[in-house]
PDB file of N, CA and C in Angstrom:
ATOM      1  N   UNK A   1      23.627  -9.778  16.432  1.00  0.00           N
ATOM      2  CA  UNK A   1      22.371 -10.214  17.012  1.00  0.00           C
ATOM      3  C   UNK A   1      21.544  -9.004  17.453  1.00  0.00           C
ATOM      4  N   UNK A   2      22.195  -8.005  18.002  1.00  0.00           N
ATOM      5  CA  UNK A   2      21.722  -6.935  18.730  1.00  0.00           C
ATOM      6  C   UNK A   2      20.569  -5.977  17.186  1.00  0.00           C
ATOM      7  N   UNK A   3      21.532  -6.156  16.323  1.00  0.00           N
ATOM      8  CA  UNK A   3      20.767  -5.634  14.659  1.00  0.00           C
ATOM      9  C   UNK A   3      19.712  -6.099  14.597  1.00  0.00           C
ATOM     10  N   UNK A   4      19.296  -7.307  14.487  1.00  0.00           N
ATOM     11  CA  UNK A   4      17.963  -7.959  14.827  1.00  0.00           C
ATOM     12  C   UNK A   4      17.022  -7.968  15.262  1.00  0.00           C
ATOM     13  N   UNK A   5      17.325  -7.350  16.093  1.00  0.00           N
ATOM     14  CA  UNK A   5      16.452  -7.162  17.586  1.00  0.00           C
ATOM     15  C   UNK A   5      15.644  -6.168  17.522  1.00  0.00           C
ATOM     16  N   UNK A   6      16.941  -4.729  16.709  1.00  0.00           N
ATOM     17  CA  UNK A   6      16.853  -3.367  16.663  1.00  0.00           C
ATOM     18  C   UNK A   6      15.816  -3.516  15.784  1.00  0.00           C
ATOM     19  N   UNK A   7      16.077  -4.012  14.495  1.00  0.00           N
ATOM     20  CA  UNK A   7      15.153  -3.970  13.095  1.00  0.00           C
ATOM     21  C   UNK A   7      14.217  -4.368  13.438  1.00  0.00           C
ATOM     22  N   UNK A   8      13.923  -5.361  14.648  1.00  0.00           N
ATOM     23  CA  UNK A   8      12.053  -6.200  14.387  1.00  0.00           C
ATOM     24  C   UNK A   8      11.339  -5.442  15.407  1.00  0.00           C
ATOM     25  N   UNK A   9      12.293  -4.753  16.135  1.00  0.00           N
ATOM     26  CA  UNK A   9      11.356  -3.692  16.973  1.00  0.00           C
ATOM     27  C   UNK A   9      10.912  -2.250  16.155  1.00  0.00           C
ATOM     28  N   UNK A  10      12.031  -1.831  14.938  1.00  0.00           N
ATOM     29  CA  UNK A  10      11.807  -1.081  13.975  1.00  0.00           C
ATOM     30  C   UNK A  10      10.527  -1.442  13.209  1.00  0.00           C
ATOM     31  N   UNK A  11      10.290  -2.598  12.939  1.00  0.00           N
ATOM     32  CA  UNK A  11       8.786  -2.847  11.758  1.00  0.00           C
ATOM     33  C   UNK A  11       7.854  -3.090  12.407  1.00  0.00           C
ATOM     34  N   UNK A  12       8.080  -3.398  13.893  1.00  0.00           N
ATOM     35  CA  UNK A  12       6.884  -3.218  14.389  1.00  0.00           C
ATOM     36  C   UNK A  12       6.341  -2.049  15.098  1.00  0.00           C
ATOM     37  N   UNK A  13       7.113  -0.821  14.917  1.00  0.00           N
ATOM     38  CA  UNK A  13       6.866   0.415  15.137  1.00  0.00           C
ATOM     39  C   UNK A  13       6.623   0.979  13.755  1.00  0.00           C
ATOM     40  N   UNK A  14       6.895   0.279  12.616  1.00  0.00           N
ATOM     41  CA  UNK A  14       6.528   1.448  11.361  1.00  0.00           C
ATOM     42  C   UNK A  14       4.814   0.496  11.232  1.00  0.00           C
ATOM     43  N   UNK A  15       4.355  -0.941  11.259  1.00  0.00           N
ATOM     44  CA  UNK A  15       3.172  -1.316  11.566  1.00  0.00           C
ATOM     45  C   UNK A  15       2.461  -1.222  12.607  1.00  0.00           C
ATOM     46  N   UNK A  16       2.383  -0.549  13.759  1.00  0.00           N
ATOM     47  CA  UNK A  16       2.307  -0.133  14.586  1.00  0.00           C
ATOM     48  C   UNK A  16       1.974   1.230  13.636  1.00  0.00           C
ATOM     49  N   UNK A  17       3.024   2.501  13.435  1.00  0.00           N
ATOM     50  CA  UNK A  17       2.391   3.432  12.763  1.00  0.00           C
ATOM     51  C   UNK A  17       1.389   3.467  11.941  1.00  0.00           C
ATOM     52  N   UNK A  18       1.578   2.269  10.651  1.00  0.00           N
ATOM     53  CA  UNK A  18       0.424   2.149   9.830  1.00  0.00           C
ATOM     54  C   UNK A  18      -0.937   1.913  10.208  1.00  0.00           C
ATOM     55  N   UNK A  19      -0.810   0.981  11.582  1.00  0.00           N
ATOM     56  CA  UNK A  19      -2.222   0.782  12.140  1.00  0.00           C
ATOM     57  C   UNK A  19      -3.105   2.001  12.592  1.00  0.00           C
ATOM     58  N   UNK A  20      -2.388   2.889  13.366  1.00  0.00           N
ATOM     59  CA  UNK A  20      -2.782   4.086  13.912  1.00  0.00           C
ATOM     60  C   UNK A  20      -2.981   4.940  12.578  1.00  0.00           C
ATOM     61  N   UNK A  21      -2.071   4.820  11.321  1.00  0.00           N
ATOM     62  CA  UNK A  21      -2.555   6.096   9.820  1.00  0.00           C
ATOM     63  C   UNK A  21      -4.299   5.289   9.695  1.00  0.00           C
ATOM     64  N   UNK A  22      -4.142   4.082  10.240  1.00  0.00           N
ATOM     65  CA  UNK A  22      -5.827   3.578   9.189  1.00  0.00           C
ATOM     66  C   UNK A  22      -6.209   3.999  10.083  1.00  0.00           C
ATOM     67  N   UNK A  23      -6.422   3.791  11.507  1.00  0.00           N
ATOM     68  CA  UNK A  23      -7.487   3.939  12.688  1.00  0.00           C
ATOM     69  C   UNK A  23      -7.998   5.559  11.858  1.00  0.00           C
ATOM     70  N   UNK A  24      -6.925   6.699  12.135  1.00  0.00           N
ATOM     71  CA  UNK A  24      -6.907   8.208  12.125  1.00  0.00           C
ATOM     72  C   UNK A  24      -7.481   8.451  10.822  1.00  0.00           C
ATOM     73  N   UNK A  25      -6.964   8.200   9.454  1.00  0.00           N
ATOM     74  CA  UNK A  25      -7.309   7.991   8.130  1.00  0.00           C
ATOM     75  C   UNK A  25      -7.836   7.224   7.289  1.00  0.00           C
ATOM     76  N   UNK A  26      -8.442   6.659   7.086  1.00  0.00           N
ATOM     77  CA  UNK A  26      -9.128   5.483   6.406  1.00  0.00           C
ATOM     78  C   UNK A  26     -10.425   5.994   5.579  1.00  0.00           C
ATOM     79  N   UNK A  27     -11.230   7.007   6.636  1.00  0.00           N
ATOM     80  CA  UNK A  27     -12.179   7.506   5.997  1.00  0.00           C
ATOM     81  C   UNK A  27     -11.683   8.725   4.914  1.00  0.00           C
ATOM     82  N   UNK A  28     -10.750   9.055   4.777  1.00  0.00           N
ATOM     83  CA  UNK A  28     -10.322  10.149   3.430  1.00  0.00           C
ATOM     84  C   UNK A  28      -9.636   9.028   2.340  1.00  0.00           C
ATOM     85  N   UNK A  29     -10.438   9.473   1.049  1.00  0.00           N
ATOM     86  CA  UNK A  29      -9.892   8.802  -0.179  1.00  0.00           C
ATOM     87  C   UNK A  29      -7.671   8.980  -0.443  1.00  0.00           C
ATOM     88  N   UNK A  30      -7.669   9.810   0.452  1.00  0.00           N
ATOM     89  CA  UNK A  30      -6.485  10.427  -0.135  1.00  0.00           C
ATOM     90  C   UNK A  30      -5.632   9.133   0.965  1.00  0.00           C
ATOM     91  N   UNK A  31      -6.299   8.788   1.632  1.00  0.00           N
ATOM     92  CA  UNK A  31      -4.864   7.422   2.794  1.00  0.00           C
ATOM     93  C   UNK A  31      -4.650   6.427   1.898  1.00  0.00           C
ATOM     94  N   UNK A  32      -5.693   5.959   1.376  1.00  0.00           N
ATOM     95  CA  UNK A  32      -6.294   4.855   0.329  1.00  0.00           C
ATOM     96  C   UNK A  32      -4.687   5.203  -1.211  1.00  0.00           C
ATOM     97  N   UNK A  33      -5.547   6.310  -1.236  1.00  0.00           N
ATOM     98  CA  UNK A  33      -4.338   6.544  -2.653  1.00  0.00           C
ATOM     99  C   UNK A  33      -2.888   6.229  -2.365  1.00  0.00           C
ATOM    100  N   UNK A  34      -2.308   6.979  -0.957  1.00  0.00           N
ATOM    101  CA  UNK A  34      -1.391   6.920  -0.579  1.00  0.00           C
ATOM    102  C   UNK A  34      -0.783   5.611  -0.442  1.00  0.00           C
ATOM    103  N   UNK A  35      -1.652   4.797   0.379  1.00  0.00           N
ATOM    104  CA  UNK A  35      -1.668   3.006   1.029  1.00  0.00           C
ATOM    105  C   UNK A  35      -1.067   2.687  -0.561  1.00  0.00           C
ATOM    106  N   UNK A  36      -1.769   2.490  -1.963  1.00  0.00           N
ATOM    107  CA  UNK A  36      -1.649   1.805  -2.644  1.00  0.00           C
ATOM    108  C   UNK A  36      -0.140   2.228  -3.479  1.00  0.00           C
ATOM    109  N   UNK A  37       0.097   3.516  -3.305  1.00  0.00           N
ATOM    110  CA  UNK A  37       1.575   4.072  -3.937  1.00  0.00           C
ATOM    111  C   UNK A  37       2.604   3.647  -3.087  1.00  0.00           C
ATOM    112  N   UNK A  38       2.135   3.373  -1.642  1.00  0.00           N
ATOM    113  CA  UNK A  38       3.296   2.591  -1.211  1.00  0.00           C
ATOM    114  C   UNK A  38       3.381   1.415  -1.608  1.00  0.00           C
ATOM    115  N   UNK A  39       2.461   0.440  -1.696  1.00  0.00           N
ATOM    116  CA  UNK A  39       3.119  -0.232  -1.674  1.00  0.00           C
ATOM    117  C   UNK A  39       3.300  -1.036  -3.131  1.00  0.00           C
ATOM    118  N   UNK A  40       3.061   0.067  -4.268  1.00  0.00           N
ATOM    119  CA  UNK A  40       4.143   0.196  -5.502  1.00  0.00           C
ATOM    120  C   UNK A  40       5.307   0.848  -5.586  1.00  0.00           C
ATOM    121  N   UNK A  41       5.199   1.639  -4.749  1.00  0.00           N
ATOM    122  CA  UNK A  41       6.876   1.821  -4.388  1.00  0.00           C
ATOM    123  C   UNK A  41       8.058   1.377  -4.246  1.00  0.00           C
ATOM    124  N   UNK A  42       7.513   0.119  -3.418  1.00  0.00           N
ATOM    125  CA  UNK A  42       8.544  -0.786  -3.226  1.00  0.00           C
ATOM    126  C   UNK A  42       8.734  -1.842  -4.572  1.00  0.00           C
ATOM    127  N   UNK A  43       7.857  -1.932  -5.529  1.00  0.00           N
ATOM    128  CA  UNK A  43       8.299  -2.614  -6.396  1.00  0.00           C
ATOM    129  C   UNK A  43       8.772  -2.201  -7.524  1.00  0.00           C
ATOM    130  N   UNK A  44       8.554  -0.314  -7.864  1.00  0.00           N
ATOM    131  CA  UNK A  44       9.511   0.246  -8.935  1.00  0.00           C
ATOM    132  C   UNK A  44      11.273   0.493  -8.162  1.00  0.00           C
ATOM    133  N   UNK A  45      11.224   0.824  -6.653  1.00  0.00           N
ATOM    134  CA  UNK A  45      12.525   0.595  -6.367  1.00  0.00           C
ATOM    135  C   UNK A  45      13.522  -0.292  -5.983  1.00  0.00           C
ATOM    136  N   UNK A  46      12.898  -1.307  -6.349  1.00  0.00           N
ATOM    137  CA  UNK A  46      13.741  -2.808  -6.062  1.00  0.00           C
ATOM    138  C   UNK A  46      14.420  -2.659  -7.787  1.00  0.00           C
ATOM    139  N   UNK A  47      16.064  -3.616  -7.366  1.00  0.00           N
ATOM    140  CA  UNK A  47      17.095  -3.311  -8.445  1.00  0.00           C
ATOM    141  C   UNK A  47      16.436  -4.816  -9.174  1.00  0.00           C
ATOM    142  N   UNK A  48      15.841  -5.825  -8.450  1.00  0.00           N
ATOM    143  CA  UNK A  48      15.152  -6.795  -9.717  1.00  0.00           C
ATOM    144  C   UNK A  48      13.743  -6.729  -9.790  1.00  0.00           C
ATOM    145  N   UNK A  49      13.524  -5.885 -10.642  1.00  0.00           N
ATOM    146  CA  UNK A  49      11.979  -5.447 -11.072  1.00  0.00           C
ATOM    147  C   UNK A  49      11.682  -6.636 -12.158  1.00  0.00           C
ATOM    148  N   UNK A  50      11.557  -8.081 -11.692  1.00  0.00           N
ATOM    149  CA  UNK A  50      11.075  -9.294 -12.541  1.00  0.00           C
ATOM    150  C   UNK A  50       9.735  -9.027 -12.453  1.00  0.00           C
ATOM    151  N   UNK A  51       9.252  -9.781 -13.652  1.00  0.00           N
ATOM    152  CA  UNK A  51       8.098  -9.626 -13.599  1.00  0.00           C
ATOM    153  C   UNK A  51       6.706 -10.114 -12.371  1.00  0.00           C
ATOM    154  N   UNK A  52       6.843 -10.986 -11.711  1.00  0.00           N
ATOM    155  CA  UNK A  52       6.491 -12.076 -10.227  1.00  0.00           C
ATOM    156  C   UNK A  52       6.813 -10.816  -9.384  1.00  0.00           C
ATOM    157  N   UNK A  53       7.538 -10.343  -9.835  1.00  0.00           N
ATOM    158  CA  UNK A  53       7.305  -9.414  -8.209  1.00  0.00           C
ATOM    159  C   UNK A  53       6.891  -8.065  -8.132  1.00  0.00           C
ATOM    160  N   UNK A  54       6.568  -7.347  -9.446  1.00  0.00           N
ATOM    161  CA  UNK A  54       5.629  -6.491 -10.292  1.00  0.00           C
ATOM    162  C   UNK A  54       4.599  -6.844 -10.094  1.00  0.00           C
ATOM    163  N   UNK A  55       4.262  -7.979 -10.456  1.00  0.00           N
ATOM    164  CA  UNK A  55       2.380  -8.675 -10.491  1.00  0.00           C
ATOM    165  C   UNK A  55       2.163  -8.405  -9.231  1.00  0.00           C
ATOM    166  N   UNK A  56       3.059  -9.204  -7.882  1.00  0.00           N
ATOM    167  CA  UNK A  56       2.516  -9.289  -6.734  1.00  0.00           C
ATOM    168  C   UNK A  56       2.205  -8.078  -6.052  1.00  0.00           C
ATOM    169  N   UNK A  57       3.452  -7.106  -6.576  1.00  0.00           N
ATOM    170  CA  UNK A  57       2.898  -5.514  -5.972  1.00  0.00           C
ATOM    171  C   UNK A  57       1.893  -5.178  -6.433  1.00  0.00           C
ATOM    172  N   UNK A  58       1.668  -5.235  -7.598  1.00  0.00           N
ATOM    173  CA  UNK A  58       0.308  -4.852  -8.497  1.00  0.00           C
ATOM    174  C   UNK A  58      -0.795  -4.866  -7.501  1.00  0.00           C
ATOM    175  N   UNK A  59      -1.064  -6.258  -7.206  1.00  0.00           N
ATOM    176  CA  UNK A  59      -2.168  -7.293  -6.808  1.00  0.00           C
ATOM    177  C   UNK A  59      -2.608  -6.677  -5.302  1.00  0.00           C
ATOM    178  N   UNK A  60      -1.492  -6.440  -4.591  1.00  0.00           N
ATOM    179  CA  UNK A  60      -1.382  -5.462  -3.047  1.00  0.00           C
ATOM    180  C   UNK A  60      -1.630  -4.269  -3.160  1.00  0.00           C
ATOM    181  N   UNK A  61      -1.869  -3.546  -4.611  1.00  0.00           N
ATOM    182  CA  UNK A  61      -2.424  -2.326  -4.533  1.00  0.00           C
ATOM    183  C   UNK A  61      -3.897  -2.203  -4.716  1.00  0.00           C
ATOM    184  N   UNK A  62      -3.862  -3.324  -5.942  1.00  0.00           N
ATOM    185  CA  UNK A  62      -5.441  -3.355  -6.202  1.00  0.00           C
ATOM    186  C   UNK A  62      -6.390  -3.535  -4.614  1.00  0.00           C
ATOM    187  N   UNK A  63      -5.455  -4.610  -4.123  1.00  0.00           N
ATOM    188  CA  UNK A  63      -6.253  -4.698  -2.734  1.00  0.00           C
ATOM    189  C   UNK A  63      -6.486  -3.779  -1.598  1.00  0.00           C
ATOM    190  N   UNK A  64      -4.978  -2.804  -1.674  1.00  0.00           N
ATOM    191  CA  UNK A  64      -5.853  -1.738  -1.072  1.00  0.00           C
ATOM    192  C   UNK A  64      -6.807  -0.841  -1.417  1.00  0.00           C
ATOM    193  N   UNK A  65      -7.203  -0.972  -2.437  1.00  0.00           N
ATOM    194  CA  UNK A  65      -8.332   0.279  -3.273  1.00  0.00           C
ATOM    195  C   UNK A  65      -9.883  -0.660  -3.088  1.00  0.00           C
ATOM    196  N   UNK A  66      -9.437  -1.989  -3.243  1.00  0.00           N
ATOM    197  CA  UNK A  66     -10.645  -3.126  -3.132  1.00  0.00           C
ATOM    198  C   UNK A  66     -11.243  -3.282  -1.295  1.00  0.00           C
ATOM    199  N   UNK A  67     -10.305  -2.862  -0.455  1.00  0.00           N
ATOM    200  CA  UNK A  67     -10.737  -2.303   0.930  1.00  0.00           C
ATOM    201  C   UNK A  67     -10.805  -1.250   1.145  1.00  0.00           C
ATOM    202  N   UNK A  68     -10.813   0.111   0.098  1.00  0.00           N
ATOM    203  CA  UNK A  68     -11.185   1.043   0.709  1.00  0.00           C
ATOM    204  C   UNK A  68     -12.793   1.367  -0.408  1.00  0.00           C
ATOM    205  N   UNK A  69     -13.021   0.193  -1.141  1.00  0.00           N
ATOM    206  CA  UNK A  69     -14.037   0.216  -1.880  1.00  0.00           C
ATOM    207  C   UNK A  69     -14.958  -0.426  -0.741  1.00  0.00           C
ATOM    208  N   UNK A  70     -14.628  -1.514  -0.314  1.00  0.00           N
ATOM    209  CA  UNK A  70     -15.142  -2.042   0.772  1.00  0.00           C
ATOM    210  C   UNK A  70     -15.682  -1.491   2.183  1.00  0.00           C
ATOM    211  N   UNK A  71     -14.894  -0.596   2.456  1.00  0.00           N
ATOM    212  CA  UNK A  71     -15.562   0.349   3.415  1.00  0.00           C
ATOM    213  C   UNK A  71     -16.177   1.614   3.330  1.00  0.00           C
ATOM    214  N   UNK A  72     -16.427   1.713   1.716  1.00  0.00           N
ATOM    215  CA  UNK A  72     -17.385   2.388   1.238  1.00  0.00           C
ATOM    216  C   UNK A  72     -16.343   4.367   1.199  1.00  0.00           C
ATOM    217  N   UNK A  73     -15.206   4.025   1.360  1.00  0.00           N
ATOM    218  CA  UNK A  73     -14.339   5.278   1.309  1.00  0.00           C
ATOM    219  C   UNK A  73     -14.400   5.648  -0.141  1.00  0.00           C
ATOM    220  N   UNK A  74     -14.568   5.005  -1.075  1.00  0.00           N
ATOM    221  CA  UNK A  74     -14.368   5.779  -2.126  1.00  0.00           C
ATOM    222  C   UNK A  74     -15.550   6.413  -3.260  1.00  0.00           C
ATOM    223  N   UNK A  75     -14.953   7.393  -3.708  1.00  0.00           N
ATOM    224  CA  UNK A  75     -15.708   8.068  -4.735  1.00  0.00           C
ATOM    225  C   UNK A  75     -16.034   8.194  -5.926  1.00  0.00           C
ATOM    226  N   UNK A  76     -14.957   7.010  -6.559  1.00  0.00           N
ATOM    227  CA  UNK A  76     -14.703   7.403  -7.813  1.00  0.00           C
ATOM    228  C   UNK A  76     -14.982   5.806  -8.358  1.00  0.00           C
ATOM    229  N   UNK A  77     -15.453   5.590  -9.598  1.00  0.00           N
ATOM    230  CA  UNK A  77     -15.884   4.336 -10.197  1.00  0.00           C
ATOM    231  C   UNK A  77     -14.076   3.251  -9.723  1.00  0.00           C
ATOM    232  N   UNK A  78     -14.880   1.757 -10.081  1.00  0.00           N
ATOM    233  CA  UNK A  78     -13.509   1.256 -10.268  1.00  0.00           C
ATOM    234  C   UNK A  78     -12.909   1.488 -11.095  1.00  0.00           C
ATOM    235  N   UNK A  79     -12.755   2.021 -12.536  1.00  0.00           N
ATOM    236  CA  UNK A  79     -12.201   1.618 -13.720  1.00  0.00           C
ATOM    237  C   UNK A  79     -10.600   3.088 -12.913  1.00  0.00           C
ATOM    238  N   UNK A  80     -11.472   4.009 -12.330  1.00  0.00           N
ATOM    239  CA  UNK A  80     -11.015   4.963 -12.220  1.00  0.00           C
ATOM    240  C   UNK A  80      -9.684   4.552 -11.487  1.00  0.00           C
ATOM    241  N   UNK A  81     -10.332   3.901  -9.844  1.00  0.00           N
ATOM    242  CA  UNK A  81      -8.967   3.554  -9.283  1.00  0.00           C
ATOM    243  C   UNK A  81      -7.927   2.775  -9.892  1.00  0.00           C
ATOM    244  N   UNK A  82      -8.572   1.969 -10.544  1.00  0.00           N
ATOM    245  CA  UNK A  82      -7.771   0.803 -11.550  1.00  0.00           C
ATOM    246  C   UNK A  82      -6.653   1.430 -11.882  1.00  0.00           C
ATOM    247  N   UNK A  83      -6.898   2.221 -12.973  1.00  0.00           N
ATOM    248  CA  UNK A  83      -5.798   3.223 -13.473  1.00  0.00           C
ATOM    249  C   UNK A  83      -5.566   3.923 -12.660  1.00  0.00           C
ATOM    250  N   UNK A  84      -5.267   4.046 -11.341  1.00  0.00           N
ATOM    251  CA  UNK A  84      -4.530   5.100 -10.679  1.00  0.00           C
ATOM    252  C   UNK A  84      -3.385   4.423 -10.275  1.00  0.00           C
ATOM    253  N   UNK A  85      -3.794   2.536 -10.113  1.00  0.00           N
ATOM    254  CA  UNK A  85      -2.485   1.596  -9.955  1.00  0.00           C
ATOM    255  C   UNK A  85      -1.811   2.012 -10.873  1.00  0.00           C
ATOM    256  N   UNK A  86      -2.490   1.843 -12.222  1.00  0.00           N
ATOM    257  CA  UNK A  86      -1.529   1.317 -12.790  1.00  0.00           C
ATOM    258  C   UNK A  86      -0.495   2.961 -13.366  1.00  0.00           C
ATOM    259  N   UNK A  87      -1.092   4.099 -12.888  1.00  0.00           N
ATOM    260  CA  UNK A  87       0.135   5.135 -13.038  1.00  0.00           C
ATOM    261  C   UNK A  87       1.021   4.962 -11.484  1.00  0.00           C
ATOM    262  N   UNK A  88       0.978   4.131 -10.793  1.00  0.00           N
ATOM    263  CA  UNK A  88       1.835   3.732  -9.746  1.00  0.00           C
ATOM    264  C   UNK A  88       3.383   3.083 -10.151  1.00  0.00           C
ATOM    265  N   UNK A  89       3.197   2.116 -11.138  1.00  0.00           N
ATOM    266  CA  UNK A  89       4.275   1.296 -11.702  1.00  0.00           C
ATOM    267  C   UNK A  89       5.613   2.241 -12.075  1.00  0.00           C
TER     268      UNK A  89
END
């Protein structure tokens, strides 16, 4: 039980961190790049790389590039970021 406890106080200190990387970073293209390699990261290192859970990482990257298009952080056309997902995979 005590594991539990430990771990949900753990993710809410690594979201907790992430909140404070956007507050601090958000305005440099380079958090944006970073934001979206994480969280393809997690779907080239998972041992069942099915396809449903490829797409969905996909889809969570596009969206972070589609909010940092949104807050006007970026520089580079879409087609550009597009393909920066997809050398993420």
């Amino acid at each position: 039980m005590r594991q539990g406890k430990e771990k949900t106080k753990a993710r809410k200190s690594v979201s907790e961190i992430l909140s404070d990387m956007k507050r601090d970073f958000s305005a440099d293209p380079e958090y944006w790049d970073w934001l979206a390699r994480l969280e393809m990261s997690d779907a080239s290192s998972t041992e069942e790389k099915n396809d449903d859970a490829m797409l969905f990482k996909l889809q969570k990257a596009v969206q972070v590039y589609e909010k940092a298009e949104a807050v006007g952080c970026l520089t580079e056309e879409p087609l550009q970021w597009k393909t920066k997902v997809l050398t993420c995979i």
